[in-house]
N, C-alpha and C. Protein backbone atom coordinates (compact mmCIF):
# COMPACT_ATOMS: atom_id res chain seq x y z
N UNK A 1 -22.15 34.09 -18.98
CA UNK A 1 -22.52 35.46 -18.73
C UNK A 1 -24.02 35.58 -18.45
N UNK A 2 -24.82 34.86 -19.49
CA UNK A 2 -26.20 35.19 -18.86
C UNK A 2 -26.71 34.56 -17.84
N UNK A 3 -25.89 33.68 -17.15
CA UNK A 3 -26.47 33.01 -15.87
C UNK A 3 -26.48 33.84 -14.39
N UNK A 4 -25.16 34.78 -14.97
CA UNK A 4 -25.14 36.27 -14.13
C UNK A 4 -25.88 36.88 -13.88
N UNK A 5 -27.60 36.76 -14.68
CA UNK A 5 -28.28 37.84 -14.78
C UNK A 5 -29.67 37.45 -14.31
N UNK A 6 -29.61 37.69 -12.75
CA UNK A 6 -30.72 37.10 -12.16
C UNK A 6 -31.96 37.44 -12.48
N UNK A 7 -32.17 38.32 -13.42
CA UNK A 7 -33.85 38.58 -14.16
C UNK A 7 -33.96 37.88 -15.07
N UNK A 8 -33.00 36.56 -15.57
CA UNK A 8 -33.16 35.60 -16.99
C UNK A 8 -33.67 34.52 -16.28
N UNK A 9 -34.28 33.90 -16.64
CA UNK A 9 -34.52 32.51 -16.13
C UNK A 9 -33.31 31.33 -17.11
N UNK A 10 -33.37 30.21 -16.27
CA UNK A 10 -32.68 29.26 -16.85
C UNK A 10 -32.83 28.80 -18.24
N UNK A 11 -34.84 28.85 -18.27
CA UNK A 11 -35.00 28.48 -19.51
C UNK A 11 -34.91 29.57 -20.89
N UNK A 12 -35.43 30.72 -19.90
CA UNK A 12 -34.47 31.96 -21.26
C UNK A 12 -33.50 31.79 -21.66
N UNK A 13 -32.62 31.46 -20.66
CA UNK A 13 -31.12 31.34 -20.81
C UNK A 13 -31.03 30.21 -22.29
N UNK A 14 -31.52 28.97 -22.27
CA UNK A 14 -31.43 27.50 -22.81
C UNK A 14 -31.80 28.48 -24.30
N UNK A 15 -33.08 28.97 -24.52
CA UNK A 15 -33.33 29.72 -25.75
C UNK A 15 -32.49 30.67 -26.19
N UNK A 16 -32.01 31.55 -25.58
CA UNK A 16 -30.87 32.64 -26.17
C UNK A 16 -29.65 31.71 -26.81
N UNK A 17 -29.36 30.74 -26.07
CA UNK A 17 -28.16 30.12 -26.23
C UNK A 17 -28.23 28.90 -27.51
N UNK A 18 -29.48 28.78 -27.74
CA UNK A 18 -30.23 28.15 -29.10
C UNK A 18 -30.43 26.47 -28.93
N UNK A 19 -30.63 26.44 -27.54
CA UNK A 19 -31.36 25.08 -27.53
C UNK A 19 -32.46 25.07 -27.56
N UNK A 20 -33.29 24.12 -28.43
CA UNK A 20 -34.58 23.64 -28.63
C UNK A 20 -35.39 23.20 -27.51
N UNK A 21 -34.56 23.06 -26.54
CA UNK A 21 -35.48 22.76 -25.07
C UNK A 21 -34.75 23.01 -23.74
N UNK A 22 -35.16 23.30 -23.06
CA UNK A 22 -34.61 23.31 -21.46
C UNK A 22 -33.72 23.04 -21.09
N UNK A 23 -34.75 21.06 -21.08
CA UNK A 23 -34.32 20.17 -20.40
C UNK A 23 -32.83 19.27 -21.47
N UNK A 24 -32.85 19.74 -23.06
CA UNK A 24 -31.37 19.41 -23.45
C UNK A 24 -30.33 20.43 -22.71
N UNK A 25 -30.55 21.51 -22.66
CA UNK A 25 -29.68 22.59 -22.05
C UNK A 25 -29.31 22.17 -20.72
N UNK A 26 -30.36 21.63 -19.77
CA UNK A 26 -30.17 21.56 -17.98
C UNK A 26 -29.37 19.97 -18.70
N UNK A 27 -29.34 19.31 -19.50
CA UNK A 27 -28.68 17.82 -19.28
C UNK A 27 -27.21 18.27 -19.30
N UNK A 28 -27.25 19.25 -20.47
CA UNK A 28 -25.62 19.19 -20.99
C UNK A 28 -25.00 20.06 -20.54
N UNK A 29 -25.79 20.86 -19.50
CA UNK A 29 -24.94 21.84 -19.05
C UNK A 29 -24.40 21.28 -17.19
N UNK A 30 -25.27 19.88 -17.13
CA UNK A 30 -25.16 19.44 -15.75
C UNK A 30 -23.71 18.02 -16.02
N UNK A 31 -23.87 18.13 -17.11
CA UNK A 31 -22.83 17.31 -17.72
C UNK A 31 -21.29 17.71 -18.10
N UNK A 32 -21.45 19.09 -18.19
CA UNK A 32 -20.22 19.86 -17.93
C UNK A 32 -19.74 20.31 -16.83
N UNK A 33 -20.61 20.73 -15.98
CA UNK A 33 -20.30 21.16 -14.60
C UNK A 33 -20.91 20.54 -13.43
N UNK A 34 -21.76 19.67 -13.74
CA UNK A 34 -21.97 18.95 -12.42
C UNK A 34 -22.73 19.12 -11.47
N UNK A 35 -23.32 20.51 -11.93
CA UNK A 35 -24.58 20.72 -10.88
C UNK A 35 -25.59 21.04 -11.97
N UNK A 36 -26.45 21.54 -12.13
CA UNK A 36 -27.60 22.27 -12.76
C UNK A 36 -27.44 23.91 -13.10
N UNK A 37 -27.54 24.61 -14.18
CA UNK A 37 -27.53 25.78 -14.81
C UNK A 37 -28.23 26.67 -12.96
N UNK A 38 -29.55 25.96 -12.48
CA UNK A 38 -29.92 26.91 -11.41
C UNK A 38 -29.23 27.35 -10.23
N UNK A 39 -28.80 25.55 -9.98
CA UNK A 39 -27.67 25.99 -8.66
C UNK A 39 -26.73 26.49 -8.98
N UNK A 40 -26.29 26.87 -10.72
CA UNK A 40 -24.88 27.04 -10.93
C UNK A 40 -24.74 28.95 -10.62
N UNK A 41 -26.44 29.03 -11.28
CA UNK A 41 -26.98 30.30 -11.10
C UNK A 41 -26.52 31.07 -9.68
N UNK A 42 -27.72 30.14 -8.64
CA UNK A 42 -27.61 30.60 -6.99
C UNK A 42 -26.60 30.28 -6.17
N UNK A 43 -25.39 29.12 -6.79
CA UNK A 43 -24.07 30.08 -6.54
C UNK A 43 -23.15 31.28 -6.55
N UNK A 44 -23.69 31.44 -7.88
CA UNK A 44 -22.95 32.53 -8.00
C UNK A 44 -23.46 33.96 -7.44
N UNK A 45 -24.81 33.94 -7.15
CA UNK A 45 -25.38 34.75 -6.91
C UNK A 45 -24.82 34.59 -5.42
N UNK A 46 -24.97 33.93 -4.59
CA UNK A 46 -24.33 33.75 -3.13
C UNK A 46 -22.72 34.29 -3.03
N UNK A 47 -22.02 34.27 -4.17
CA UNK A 47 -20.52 34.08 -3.71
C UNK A 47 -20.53 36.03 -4.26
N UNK A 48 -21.60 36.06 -5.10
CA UNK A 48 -21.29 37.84 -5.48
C UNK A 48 -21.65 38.41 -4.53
N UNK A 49 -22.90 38.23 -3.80
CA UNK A 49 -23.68 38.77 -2.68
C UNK A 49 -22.35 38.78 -1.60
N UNK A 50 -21.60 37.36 -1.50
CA UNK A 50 -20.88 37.59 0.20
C UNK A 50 -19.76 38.26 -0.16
N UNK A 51 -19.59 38.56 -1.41
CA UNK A 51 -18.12 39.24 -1.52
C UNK A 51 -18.46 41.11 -1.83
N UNK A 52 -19.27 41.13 -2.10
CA UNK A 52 -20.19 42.09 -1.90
C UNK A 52 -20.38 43.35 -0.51
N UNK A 53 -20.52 42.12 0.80
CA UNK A 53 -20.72 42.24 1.81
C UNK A 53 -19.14 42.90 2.96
């Protein structure tokens, strides 16, 4: 949900969600899904925008 929210940054995101750093958050979250929390971000932001349209 908060990756939905293009005024959070990634690393806000990593702190709300109660990781101690970022870069544990960008490992394990690239480890679940395979891309990075950002691109996972500016996908979604692309697929809301074209459906949007």
């Amino acid at each position: 949900m908060y990756l939905t929210e293009q005024n959070l940054s990634t690393t806000d995101i990593a702190y709300l969600l109660g990781y101690k750093s970022h870069s544990q958050f960008f490992r394990v979250f690239k480890n679940w899904f395979g891309i990075t929390p950002k691109n996972y971000q500016n996908n979604l932001a692309y697929h809301i925008e074209s459906h949007n349209n």
